[in-house]
PDB file of N, CA and C in Angstrom:
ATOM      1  N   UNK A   1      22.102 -15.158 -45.954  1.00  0.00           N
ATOM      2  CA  UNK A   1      21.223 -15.871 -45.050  1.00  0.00           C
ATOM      3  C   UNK A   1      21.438 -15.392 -43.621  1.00  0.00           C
ATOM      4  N   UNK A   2      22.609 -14.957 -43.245  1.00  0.00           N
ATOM      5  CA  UNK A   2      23.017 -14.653 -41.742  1.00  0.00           C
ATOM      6  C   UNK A   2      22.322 -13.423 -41.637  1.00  0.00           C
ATOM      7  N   UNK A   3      21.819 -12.492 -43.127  1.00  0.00           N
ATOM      8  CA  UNK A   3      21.554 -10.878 -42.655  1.00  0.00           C
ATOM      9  C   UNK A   3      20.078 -11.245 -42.096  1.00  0.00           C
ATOM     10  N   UNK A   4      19.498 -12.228 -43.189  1.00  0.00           N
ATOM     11  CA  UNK A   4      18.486 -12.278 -42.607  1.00  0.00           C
ATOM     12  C   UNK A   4      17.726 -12.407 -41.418  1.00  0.00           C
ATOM     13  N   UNK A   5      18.325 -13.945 -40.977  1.00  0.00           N
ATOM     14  CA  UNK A   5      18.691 -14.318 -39.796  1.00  0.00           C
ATOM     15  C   UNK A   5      18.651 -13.294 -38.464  1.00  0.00           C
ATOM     16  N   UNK A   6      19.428 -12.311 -38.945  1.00  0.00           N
ATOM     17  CA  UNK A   6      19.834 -11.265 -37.701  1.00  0.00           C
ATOM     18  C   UNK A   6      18.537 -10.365 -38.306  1.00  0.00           C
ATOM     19  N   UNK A   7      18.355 -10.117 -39.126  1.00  0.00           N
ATOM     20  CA  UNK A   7      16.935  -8.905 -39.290  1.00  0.00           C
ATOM     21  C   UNK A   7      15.781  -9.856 -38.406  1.00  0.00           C
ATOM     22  N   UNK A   8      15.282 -10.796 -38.616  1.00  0.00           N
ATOM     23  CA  UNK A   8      14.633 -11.108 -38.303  1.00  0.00           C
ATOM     24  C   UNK A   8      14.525 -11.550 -36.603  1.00  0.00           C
ATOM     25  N   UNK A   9      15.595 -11.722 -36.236  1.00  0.00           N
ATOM     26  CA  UNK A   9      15.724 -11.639 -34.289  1.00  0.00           C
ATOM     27  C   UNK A   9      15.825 -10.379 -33.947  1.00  0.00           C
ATOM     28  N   UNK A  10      16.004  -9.247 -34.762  1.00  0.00           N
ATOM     29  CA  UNK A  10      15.820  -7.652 -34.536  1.00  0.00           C
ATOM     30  C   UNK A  10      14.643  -7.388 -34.612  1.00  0.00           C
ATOM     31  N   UNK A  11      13.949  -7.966 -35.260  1.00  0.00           N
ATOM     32  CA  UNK A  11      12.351  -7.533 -35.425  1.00  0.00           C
ATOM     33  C   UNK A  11      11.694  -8.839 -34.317  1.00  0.00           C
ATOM     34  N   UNK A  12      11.939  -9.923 -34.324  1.00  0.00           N
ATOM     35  CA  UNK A  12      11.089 -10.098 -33.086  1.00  0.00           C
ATOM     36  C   UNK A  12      11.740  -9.645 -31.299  1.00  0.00           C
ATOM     37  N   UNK A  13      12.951  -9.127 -31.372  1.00  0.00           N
ATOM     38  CA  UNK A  13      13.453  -8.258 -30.043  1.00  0.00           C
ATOM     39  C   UNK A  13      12.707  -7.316 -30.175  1.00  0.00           C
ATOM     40  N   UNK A  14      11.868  -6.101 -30.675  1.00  0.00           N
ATOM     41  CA  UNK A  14      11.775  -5.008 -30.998  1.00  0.00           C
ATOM     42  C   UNK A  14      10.201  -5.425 -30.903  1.00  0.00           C
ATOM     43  N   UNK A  15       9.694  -6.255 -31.745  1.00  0.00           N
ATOM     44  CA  UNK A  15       7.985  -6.259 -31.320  1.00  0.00           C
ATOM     45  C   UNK A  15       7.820  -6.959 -29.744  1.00  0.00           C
ATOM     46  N   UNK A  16       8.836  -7.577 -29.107  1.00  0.00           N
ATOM     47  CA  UNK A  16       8.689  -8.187 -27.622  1.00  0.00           C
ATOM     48  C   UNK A  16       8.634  -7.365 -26.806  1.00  0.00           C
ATOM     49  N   UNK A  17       9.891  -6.547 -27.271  1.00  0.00           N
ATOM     50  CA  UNK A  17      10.328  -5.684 -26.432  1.00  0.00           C
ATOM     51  C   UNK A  17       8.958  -4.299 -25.890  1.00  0.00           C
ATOM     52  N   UNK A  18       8.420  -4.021 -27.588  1.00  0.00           N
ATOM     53  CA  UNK A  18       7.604  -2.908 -27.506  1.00  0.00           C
ATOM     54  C   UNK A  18       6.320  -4.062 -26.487  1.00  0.00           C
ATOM     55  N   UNK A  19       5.974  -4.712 -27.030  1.00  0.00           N
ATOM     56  CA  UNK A  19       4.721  -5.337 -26.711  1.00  0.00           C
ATOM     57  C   UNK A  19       4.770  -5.155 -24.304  1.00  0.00           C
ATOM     58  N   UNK A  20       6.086  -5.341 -24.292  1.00  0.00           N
ATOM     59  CA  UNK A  20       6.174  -5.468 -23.163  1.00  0.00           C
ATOM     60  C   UNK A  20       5.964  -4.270 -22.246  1.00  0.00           C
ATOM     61  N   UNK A  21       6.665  -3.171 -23.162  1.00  0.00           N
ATOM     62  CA  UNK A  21       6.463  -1.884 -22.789  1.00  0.00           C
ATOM     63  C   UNK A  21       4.963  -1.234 -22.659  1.00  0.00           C
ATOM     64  N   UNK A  22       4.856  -1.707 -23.715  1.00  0.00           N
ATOM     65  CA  UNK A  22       3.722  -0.885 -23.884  1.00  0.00           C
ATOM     66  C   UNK A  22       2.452  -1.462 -22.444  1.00  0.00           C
ATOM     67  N   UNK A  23       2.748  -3.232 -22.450  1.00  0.00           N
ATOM     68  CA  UNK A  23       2.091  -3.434 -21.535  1.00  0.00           C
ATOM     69  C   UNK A  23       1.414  -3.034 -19.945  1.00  0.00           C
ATOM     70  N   UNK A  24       3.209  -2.438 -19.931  1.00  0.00           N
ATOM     71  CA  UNK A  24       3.408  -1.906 -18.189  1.00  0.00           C
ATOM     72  C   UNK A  24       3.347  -0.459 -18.335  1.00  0.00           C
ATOM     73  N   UNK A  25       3.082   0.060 -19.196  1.00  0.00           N
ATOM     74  CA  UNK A  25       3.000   1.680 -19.576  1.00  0.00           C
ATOM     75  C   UNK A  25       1.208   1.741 -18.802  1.00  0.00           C
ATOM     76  N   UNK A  26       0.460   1.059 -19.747  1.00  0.00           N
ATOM     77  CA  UNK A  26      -1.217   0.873 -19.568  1.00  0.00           C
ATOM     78  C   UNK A  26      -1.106   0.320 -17.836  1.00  0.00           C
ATOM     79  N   UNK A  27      -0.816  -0.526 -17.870  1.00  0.00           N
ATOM     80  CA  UNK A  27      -0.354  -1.273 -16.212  1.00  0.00           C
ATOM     81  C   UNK A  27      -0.200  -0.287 -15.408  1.00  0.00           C
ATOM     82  N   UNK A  28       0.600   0.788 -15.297  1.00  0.00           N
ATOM     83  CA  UNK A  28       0.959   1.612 -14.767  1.00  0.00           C
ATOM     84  C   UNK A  28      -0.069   2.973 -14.346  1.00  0.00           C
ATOM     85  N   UNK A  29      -0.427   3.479 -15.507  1.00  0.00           N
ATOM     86  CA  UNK A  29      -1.545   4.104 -16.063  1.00  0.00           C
ATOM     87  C   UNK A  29      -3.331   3.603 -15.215  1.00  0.00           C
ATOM     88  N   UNK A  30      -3.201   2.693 -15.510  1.00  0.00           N
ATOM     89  CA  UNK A  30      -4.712   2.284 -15.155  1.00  0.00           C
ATOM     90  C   UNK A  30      -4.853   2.350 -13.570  1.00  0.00           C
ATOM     91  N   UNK A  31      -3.519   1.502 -13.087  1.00  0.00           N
ATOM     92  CA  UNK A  31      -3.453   1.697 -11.529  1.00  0.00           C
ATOM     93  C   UNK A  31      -3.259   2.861 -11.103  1.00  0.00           C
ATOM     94  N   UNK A  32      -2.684   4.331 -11.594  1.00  0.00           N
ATOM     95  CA  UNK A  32      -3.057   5.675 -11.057  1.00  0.00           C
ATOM     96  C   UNK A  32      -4.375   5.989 -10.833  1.00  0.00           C
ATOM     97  N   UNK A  33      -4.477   5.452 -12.252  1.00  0.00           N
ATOM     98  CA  UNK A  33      -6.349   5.640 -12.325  1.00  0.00           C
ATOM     99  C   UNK A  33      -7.454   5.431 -11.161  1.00  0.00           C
ATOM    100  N   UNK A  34      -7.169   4.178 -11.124  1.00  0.00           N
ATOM    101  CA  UNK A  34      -7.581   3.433 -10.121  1.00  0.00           C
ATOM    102  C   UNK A  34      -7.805   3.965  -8.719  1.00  0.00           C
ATOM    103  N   UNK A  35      -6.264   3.954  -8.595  1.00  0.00           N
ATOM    104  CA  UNK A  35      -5.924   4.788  -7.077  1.00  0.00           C
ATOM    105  C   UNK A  35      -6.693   5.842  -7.040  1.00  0.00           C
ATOM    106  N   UNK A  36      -6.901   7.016  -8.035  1.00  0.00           N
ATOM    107  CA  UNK A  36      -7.499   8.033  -7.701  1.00  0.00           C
ATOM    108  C   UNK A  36      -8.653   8.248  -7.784  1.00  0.00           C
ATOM    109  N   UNK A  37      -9.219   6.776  -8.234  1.00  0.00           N
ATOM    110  CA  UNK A  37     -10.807   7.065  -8.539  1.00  0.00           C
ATOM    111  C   UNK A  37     -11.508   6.645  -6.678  1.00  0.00           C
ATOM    112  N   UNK A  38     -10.395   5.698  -6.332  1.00  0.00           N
ATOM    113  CA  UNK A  38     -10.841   5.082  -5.168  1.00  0.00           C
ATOM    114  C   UNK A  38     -10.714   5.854  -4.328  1.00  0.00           C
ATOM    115  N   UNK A  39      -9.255   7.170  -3.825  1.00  0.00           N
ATOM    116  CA  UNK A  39      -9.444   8.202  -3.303  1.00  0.00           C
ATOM    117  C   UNK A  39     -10.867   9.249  -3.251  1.00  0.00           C
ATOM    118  N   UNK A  40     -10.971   9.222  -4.423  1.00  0.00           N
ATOM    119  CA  UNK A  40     -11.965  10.328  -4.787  1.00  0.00           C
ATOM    120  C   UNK A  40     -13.288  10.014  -4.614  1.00  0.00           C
ATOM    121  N   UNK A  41     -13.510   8.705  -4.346  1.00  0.00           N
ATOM    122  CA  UNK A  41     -14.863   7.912  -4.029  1.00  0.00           C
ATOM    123  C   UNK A  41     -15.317   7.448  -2.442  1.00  0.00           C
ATOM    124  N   UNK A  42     -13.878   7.040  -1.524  1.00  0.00           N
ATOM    125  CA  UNK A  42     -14.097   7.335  -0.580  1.00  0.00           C
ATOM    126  C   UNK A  42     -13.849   7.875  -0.168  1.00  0.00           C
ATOM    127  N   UNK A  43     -14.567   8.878   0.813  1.00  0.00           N
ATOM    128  CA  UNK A  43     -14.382   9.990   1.778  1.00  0.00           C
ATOM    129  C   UNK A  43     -14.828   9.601   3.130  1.00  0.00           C
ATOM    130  N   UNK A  44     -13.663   9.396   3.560  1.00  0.00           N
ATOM    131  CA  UNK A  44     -13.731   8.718   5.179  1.00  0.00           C
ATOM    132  C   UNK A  44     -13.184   9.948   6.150  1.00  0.00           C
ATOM    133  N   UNK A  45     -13.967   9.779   7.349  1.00  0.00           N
ATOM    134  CA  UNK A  45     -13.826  10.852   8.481  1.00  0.00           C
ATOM    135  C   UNK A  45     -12.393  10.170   8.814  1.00  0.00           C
ATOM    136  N   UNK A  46     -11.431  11.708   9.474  1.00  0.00           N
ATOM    137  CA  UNK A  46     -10.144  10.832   9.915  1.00  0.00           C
ATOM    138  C   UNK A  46     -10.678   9.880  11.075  1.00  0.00           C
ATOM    139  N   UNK A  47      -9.508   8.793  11.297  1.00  0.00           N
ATOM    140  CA  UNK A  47      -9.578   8.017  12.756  1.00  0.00           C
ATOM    141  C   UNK A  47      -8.674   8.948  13.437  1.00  0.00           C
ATOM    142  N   UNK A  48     -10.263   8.220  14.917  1.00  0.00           N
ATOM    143  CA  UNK A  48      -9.372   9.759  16.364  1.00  0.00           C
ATOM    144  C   UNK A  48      -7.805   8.792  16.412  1.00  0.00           C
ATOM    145  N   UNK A  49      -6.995   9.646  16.380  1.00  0.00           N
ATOM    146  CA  UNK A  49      -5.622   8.754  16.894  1.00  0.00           C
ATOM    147  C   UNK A  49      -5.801   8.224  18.240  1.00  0.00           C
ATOM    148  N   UNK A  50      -6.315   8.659  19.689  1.00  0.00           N
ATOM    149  CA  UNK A  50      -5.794   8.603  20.890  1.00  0.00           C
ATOM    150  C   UNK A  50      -7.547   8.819  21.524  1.00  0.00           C
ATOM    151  N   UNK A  51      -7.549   7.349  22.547  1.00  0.00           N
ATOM    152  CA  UNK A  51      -9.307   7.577  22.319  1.00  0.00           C
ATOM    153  C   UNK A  51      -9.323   7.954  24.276  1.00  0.00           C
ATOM    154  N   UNK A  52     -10.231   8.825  24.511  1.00  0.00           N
ATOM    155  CA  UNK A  52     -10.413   9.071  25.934  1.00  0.00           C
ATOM    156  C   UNK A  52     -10.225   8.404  26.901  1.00  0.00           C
ATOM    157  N   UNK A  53      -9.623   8.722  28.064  1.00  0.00           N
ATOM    158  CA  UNK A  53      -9.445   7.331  28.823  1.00  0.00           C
ATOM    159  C   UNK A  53     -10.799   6.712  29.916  1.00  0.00           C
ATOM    160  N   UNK A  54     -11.703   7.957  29.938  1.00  0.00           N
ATOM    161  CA  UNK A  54     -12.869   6.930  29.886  1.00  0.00           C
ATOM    162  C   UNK A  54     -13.400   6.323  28.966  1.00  0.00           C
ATOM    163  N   UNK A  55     -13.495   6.460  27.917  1.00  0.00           N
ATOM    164  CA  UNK A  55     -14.189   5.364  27.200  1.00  0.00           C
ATOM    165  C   UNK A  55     -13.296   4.464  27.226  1.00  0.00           C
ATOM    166  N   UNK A  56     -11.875   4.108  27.125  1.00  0.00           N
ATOM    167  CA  UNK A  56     -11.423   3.073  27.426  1.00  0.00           C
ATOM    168  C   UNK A  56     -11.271   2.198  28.512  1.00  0.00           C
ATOM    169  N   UNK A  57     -11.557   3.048  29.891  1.00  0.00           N
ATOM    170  CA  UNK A  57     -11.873   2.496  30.934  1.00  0.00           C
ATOM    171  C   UNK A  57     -13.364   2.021  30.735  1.00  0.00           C
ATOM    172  N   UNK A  58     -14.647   2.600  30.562  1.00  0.00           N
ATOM    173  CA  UNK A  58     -15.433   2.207  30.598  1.00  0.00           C
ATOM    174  C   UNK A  58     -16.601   1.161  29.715  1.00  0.00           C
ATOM    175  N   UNK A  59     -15.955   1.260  28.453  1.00  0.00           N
ATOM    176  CA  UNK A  59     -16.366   0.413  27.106  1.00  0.00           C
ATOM    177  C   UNK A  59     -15.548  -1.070  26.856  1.00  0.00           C
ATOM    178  N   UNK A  60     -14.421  -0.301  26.389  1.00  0.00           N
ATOM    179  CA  UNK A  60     -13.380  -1.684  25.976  1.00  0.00           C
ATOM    180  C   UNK A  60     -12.627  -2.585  27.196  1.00  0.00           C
ATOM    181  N   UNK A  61     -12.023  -1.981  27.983  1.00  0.00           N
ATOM    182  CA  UNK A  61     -11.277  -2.948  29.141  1.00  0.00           C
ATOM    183  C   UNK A  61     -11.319  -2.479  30.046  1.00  0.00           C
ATOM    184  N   UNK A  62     -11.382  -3.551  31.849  1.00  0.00           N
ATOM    185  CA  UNK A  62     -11.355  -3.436  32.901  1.00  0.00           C
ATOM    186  C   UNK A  62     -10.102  -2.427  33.174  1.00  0.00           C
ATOM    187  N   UNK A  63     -10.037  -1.412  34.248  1.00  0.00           N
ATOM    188  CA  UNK A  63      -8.938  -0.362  34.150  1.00  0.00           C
ATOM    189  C   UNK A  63      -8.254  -0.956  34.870  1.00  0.00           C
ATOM    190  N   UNK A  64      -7.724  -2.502  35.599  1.00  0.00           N
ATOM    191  CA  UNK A  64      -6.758  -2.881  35.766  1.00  0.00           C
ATOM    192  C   UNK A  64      -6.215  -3.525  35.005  1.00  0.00           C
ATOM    193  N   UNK A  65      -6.647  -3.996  33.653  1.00  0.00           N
ATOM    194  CA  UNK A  65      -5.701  -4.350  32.395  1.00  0.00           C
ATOM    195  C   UNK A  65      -5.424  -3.027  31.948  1.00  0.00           C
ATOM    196  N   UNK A  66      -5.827  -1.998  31.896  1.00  0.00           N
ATOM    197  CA  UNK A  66      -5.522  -0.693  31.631  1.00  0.00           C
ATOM    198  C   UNK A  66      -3.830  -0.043  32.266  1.00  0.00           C
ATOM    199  N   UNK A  67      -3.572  -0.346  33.673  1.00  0.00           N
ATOM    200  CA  UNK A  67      -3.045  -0.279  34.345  1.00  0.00           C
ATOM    201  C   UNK A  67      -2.031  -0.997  34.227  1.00  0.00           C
ATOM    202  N   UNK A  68      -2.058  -2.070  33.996  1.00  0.00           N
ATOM    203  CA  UNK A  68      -0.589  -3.645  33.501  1.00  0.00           C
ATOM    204  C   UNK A  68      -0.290  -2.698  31.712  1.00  0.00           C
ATOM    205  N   UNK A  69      -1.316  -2.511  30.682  1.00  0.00           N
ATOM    206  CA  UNK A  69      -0.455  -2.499  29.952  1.00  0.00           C
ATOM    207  C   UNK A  69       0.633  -1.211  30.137  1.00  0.00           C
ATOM    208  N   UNK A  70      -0.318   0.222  30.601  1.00  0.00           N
ATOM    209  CA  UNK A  70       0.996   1.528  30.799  1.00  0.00           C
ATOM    210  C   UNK A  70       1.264   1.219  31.743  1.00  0.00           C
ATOM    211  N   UNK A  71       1.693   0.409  32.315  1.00  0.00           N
ATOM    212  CA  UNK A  71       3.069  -0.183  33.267  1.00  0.00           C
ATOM    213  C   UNK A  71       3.754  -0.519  32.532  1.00  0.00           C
ATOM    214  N   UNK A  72       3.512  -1.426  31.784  1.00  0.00           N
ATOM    215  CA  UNK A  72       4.260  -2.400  30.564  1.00  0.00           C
ATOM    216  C   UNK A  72       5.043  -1.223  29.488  1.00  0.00           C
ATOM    217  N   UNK A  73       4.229  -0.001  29.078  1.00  0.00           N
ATOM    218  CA  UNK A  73       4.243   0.637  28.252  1.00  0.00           C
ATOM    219  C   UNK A  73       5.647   1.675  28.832  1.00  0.00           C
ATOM    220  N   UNK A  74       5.213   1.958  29.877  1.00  0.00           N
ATOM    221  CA  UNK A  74       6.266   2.787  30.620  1.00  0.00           C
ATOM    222  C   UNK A  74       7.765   2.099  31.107  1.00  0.00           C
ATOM    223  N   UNK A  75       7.188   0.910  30.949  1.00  0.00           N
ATOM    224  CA  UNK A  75       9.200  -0.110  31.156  1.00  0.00           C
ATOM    225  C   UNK A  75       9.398  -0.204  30.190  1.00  0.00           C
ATOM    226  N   UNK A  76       9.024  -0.076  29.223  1.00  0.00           N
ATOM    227  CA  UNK A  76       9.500  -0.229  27.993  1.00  0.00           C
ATOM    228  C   UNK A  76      10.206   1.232  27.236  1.00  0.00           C
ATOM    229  N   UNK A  77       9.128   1.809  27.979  1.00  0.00           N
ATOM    230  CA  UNK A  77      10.223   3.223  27.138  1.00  0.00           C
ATOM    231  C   UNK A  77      11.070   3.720  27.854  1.00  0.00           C
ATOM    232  N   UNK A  78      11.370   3.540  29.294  1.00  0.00           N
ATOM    233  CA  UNK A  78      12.245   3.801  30.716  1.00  0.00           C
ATOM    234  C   UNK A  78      13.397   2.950  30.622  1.00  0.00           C
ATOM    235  N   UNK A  79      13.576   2.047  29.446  1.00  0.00           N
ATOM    236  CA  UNK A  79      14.766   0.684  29.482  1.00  0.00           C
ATOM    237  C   UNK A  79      15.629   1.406  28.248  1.00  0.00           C
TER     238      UNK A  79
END
């Protein structure tokens, strides 16, 4: 009765075990997939890193907030 016992918690360790594997194998798998379908689907222009300092003077902010933050920017890397 004990062999049994033990065969039978060997066989449900072994179908858990696989079932689990196998789960995160596909899991794993599908999300490459994924990733590369979404790469391969969008094609985005790079972003400019570093944008002109007129257009930032003249679009986005007054050039005396311009002025406080590389002040700010420059004590900070001067400390």
């Amino acid at each position: 009765m004990d062999a049994s016992l033990i065969s039978q918690g060997l066989d449900l360790l072994l179908y858990g075990m696989g079932t689990v594997f196998t789960f995160l194998t596909l899991l794993v798998g599908l999300t490459a997939l994924m990733s590369r379908s979404v790469m391969y689907f969008s094609k985005e222009e790079p972003i400019e890193a570093e944008m002109s300092s007129h257009k930032i003077h003249s679009t986005l902010v007054e050039k005396r907030i311009v002025k406080v933050i590389q002040a700010a920017i420059d004590q900070h890397r001067g400390s």
